[in-house]
PDB file of N, CA and C in Angstrom:
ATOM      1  N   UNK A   1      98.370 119.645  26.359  1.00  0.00           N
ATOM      2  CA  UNK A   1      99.693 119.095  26.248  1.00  0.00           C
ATOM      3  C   UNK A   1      99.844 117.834  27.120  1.00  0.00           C
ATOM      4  N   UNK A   2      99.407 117.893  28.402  1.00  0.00           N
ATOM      5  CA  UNK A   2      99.645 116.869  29.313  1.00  0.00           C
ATOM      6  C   UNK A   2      98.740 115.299  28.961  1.00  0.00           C
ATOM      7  N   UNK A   3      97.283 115.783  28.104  1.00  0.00           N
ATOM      8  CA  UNK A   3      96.576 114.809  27.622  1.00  0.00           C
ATOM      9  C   UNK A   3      97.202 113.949  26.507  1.00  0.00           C
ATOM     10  N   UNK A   4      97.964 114.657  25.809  1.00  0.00           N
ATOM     11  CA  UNK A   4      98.569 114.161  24.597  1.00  0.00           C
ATOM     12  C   UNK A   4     100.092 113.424  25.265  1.00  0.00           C
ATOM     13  N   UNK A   5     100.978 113.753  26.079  1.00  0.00           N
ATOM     14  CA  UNK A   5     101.616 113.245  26.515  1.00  0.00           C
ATOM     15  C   UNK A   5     101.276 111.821  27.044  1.00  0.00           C
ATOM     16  N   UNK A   6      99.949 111.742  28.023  1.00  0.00           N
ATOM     17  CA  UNK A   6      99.344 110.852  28.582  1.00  0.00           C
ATOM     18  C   UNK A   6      98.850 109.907  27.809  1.00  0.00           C
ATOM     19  N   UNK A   7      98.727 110.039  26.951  1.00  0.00           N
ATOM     20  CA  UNK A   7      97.920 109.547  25.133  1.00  0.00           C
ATOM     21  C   UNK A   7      99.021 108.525  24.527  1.00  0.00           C
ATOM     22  N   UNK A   8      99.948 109.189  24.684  1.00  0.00           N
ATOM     23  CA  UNK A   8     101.214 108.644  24.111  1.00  0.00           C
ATOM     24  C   UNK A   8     101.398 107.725  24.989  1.00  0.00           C
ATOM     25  N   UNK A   9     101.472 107.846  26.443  1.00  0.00           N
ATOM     26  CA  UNK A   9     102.293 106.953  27.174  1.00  0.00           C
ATOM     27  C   UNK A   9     101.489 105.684  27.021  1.00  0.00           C
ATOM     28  N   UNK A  10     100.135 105.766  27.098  1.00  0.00           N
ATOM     29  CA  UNK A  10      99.174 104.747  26.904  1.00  0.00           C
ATOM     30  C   UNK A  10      98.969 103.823  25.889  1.00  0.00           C
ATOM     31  N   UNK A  11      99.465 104.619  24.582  1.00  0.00           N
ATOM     32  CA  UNK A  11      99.459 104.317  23.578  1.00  0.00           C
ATOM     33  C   UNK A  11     100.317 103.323  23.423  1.00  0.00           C
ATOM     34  N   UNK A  12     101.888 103.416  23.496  1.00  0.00           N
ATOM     35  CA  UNK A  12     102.990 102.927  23.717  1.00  0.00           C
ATOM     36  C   UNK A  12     102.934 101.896  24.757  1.00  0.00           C
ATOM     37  N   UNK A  13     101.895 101.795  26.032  1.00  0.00           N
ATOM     38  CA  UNK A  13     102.506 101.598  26.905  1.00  0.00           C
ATOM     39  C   UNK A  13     104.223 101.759  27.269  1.00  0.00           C
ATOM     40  N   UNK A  14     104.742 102.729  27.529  1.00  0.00           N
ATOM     41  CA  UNK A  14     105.608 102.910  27.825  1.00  0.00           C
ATOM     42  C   UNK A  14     106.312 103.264  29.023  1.00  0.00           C
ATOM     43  N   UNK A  15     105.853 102.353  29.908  1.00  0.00           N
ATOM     44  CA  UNK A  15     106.401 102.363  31.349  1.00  0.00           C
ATOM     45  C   UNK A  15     107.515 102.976  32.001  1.00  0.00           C
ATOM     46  N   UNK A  16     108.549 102.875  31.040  1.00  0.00           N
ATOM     47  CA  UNK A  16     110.195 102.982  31.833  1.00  0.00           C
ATOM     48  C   UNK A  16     109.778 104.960  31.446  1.00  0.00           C
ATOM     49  N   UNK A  17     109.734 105.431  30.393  1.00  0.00           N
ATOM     50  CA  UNK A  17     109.413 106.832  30.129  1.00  0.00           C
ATOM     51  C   UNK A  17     108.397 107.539  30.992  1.00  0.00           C
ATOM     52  N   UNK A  18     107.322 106.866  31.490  1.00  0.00           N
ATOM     53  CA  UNK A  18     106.450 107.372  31.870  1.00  0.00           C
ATOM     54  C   UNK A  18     106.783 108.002  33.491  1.00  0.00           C
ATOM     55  N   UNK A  19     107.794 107.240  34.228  1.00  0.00           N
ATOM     56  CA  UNK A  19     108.579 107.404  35.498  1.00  0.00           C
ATOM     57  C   UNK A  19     109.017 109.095  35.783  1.00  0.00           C
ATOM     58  N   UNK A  20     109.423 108.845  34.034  1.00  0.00           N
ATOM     59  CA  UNK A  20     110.337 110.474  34.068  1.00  0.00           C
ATOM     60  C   UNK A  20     109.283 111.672  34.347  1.00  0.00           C
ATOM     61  N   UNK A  21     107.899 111.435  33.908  1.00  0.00           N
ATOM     62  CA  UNK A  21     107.015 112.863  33.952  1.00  0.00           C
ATOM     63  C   UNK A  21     105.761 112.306  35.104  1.00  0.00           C
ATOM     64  N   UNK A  22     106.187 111.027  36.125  1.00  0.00           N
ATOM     65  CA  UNK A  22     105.116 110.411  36.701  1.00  0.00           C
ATOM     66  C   UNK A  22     104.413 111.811  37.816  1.00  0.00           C
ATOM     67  N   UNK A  23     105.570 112.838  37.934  1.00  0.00           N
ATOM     68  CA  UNK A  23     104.812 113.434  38.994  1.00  0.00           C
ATOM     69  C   UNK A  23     104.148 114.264  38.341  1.00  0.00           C
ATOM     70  N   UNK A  24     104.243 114.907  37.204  1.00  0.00           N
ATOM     71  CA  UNK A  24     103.704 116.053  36.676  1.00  0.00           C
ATOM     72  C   UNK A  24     102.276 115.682  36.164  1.00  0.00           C
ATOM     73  N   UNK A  25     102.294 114.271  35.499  1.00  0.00           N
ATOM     74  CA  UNK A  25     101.126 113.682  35.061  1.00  0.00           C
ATOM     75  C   UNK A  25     100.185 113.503  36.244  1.00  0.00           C
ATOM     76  N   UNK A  26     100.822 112.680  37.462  1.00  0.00           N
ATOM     77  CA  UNK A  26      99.632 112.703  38.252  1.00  0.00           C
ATOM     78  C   UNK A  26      99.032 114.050  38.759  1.00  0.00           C
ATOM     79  N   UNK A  27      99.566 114.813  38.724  1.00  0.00           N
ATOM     80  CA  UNK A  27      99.053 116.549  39.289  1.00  0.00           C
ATOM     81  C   UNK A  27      98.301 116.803  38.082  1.00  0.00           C
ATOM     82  N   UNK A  28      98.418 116.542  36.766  1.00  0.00           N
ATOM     83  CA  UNK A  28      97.788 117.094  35.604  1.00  0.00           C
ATOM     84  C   UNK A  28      96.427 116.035  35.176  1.00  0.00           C
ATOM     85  N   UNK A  29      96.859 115.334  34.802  1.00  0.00           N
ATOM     86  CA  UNK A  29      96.224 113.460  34.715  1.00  0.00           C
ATOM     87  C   UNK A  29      95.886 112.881  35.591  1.00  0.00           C
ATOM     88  N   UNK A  30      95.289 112.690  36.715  1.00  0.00           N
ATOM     89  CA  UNK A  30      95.696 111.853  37.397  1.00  0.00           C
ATOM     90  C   UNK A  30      94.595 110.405  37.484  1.00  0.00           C
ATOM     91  N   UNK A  31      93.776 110.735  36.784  1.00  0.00           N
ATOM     92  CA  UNK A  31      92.543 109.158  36.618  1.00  0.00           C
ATOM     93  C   UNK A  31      93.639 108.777  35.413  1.00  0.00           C
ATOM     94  N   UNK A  32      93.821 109.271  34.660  1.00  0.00           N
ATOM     95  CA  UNK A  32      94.728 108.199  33.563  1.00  0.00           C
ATOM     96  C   UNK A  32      95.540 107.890  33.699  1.00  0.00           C
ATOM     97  N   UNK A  33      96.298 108.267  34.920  1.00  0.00           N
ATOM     98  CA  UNK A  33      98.056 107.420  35.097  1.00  0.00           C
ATOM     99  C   UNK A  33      97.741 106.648  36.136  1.00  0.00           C
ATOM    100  N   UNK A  34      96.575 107.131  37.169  1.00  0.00           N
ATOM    101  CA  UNK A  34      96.379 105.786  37.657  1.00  0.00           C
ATOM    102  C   UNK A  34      95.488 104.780  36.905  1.00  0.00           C
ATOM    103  N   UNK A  35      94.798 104.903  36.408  1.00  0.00           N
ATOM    104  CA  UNK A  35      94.194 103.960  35.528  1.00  0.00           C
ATOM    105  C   UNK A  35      95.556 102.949  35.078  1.00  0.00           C
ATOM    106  N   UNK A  36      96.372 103.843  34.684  1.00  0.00           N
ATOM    107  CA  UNK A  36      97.623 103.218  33.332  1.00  0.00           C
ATOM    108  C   UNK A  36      98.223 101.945  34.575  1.00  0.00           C
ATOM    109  N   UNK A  37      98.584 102.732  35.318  1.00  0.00           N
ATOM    110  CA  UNK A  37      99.378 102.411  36.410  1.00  0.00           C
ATOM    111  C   UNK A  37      98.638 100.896  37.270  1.00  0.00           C
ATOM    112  N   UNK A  38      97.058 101.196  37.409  1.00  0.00           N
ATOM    113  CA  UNK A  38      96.442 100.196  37.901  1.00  0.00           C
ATOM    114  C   UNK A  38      95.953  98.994  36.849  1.00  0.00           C
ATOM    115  N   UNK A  39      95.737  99.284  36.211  1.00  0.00           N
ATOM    116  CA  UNK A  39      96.091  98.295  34.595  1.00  0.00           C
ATOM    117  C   UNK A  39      97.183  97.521  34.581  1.00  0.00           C
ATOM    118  N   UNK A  40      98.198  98.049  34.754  1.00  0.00           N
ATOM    119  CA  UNK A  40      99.433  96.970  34.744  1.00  0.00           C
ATOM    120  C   UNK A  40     100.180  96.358  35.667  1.00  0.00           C
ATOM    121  N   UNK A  41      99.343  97.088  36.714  1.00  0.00           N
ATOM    122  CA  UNK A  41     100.271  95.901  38.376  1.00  0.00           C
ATOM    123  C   UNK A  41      99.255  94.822  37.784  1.00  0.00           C
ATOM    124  N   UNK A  42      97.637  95.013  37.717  1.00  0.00           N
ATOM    125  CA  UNK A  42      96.805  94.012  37.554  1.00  0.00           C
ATOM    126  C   UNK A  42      97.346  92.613  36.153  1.00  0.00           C
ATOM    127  N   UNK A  43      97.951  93.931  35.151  1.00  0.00           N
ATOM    128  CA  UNK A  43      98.133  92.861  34.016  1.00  0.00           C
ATOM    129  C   UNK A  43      99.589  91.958  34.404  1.00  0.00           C
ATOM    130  N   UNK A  44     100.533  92.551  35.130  1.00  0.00           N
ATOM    131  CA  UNK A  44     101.339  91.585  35.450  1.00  0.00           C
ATOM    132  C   UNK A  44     101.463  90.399  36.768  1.00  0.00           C
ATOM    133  N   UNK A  45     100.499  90.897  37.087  1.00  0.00           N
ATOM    134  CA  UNK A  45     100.455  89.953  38.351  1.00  0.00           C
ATOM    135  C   UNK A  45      99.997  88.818  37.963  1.00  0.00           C
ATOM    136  N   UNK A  46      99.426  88.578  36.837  1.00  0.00           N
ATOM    137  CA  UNK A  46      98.790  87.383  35.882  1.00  0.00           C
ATOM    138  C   UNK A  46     100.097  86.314  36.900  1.00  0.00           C
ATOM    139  N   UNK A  47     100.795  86.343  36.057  1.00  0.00           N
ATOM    140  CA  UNK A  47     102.053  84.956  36.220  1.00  0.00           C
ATOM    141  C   UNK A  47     102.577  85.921  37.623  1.00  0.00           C
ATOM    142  N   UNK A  48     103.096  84.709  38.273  1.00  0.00           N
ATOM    143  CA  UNK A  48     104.191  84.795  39.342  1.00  0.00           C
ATOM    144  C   UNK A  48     105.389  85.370  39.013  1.00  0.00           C
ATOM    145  N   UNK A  49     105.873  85.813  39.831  1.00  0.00           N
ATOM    146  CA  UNK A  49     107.159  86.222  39.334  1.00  0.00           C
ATOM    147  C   UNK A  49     108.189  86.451  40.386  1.00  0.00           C
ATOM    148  N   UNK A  50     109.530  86.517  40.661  1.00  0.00           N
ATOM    149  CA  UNK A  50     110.218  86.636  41.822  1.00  0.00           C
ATOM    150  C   UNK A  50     110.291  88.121  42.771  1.00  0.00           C
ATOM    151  N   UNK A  51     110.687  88.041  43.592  1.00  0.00           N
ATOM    152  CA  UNK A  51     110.785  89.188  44.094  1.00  0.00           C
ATOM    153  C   UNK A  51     111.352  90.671  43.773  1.00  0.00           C
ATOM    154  N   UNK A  52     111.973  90.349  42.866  1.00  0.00           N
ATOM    155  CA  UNK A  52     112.794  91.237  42.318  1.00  0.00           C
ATOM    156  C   UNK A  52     111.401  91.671  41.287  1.00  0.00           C
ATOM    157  N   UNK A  53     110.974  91.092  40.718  1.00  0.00           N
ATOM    158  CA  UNK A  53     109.615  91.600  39.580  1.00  0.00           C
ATOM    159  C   UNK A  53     109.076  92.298  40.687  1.00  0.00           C
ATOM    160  N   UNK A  54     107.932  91.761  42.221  1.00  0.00           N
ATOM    161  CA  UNK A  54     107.520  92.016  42.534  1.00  0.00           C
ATOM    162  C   UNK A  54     107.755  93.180  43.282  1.00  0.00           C
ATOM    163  N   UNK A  55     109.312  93.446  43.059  1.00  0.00           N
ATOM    164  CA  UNK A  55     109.359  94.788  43.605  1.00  0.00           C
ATOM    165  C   UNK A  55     109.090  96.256  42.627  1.00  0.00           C
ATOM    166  N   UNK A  56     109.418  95.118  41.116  1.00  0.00           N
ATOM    167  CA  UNK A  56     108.812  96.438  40.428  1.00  0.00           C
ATOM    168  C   UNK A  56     107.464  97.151  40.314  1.00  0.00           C
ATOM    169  N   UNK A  57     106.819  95.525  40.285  1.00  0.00           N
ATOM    170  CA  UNK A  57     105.457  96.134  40.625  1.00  0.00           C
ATOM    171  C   UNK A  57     105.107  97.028  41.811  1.00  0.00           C
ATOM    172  N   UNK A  58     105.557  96.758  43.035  1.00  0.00           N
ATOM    173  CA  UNK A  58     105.136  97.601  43.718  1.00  0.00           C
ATOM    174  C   UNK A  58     105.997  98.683  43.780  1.00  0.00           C
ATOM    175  N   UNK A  59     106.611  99.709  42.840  1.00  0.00           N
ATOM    176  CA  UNK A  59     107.049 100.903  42.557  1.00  0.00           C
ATOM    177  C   UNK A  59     105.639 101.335  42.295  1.00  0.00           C
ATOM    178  N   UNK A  60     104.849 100.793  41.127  1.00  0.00           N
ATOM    179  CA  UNK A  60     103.475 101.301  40.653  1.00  0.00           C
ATOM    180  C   UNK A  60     102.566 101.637  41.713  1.00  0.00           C
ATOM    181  N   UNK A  61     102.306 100.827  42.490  1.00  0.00           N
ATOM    182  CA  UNK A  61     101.282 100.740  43.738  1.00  0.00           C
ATOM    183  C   UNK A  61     101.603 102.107  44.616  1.00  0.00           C
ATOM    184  N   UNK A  62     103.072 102.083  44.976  1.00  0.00           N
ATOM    185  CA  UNK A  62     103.156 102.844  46.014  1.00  0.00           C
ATOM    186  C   UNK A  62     103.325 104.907  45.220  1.00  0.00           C
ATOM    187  N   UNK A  63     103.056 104.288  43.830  1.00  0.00           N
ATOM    188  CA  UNK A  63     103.695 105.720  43.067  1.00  0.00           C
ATOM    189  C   UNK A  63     101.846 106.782  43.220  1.00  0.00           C
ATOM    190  N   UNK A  64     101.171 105.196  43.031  1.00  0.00           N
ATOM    191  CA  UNK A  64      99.363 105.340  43.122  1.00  0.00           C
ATOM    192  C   UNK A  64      99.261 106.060  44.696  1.00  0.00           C
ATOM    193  N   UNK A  65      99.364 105.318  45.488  1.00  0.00           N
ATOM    194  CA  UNK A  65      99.903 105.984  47.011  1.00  0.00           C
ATOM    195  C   UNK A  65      99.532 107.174  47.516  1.00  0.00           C
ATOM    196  N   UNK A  66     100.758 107.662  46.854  1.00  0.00           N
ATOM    197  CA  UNK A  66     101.616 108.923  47.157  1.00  0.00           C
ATOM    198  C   UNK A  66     100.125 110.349  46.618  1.00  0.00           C
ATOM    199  N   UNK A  67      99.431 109.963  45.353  1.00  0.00           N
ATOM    200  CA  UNK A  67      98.676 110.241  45.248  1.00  0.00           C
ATOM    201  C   UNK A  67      97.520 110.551  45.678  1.00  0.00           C
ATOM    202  N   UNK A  68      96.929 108.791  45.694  1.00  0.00           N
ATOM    203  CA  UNK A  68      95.365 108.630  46.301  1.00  0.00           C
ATOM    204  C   UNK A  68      95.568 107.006  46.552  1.00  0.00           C
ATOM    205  N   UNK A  69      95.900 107.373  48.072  1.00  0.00           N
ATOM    206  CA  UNK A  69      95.937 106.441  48.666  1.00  0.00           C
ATOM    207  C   UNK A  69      95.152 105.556  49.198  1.00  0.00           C
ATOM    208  N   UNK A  70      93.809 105.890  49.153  1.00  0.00           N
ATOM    209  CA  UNK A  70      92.514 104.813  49.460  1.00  0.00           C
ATOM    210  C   UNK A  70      92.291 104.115  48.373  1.00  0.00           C
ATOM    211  N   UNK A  71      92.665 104.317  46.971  1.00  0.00           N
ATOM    212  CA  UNK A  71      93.185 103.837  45.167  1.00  0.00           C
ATOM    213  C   UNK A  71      93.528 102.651  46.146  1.00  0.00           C
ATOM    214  N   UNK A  72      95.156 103.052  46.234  1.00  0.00           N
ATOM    215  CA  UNK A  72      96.114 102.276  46.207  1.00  0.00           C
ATOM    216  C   UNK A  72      95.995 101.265  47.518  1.00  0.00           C
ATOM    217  N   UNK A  73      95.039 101.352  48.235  1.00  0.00           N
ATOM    218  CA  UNK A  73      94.812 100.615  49.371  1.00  0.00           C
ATOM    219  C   UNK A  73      93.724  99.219  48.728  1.00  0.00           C
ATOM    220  N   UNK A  74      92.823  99.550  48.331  1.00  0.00           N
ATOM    221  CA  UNK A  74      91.887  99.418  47.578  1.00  0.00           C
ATOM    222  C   UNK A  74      92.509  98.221  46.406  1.00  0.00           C
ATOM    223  N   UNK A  75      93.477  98.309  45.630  1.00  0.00           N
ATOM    224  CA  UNK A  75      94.315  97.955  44.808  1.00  0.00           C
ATOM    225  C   UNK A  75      94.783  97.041  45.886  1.00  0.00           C
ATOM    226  N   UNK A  76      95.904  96.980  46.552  1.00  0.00           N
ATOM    227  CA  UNK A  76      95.917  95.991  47.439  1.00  0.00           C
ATOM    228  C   UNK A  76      95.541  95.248  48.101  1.00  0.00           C
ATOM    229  N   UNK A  77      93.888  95.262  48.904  1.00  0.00           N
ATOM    230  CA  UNK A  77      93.062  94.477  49.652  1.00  0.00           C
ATOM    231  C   UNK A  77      92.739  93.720  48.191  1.00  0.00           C
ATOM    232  N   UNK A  78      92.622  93.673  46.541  1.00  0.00           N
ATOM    233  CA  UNK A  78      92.091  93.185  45.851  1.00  0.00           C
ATOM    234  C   UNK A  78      92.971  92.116  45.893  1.00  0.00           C
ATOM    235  N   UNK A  79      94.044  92.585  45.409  1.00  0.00           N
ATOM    236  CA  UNK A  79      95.740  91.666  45.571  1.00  0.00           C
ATOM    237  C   UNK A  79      95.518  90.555  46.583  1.00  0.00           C
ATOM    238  N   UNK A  80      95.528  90.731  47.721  1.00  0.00           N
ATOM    239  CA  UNK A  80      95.602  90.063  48.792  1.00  0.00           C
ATOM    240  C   UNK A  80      94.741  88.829  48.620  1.00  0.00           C
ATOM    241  N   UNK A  81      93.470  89.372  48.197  1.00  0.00           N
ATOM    242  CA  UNK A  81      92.231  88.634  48.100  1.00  0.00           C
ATOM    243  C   UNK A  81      92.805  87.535  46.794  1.00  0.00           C
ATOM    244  N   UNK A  82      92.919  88.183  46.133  1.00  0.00           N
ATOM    245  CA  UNK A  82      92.764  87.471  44.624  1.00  0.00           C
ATOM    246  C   UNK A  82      94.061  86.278  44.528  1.00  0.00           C
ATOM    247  N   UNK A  83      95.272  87.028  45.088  1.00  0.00           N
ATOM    248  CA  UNK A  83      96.542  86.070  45.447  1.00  0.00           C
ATOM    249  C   UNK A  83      97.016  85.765  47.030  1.00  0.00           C
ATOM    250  N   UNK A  84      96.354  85.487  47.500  1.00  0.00           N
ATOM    251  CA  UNK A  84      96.773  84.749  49.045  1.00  0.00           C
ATOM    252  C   UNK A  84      97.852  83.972  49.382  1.00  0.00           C
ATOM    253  N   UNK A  85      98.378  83.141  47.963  1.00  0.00           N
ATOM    254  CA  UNK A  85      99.514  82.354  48.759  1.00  0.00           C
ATOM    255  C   UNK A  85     100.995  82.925  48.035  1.00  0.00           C
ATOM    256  N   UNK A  86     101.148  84.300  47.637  1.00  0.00           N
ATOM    257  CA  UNK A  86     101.912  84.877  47.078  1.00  0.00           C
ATOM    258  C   UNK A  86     102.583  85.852  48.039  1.00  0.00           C
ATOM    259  N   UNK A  87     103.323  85.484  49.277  1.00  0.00           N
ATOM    260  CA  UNK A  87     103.512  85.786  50.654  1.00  0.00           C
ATOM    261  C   UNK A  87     104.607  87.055  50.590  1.00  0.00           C
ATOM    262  N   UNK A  88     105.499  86.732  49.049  1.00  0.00           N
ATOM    263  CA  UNK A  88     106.325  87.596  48.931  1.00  0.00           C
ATOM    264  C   UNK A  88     106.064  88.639  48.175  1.00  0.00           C
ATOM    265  N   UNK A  89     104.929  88.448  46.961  1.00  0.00           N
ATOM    266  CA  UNK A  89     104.510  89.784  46.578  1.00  0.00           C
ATOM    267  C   UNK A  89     103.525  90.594  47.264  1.00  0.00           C
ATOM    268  N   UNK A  90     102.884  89.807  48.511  1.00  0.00           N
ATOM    269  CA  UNK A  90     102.171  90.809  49.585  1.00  0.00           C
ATOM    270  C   UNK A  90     103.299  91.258  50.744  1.00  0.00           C
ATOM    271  N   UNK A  91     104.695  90.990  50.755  1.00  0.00           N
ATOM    272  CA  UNK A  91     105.552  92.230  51.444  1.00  0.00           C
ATOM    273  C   UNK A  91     106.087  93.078  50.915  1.00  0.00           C
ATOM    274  N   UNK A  92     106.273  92.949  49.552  1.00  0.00           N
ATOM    275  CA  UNK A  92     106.597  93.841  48.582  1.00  0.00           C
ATOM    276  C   UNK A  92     105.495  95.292  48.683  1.00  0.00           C
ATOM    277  N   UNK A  93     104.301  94.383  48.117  1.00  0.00           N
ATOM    278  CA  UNK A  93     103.760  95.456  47.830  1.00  0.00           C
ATOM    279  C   UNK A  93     102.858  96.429  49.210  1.00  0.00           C
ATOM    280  N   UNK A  94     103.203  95.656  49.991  1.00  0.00           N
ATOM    281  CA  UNK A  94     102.590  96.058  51.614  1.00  0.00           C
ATOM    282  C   UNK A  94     102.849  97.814  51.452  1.00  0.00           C
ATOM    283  N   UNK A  95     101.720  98.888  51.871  1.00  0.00           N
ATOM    284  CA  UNK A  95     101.685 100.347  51.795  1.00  0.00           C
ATOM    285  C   UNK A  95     101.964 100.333  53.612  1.00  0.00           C
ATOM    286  N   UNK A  96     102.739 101.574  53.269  1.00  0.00           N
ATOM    287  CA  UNK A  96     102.745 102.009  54.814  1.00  0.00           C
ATOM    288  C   UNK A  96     102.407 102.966  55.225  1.00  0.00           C
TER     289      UNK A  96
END
């Protein structure tokens, strides 16, 4: 059940839905919602975007976190590296 749910969300990409079952999936799923999850901070970070974006993105990062947090650390030292002069989406997405 939880694969097919996960199937769907992927399928769809369907981000805003996926929030609603994010905890159950990562306890059930959890390489595919972070996969999903690390897929799309990466695919939106393409373009710049204001802080307000960058705070959505880092909902994703810190949701990875809460999980498996050497992921989500990992995910960020890439960030850092890859975008250096993006000062406001590295306080955003800063893990604590």
């Amino acid at each position: 059940m939880y694969n097919q749910l996960m199937n769907y969300f992927i399928k769809n990409n369907d981000m805003i839905m996926i929030k609603k079952y994010e905890n159950i999936l990562f306890h059930h799923t959890p390489k595919q919602i972070t996969s999903l999850y690390e897929n799309y901070i990466y695919n939106s970070l393409k373009n710049t975007g204001l802080r307000e974006f960058y705070r959505e993105v880092a909902y994703y990062l810190k949701a990875i976190a809460k999980y498996n947090h050497a992921k989500a650390q990992e995910i960020y030292d890439t960030l850092i590296l890859k975008y250096p002069k993006r000062p406001a989406m590295i306080e955003e997405l800063k893990l604590k």
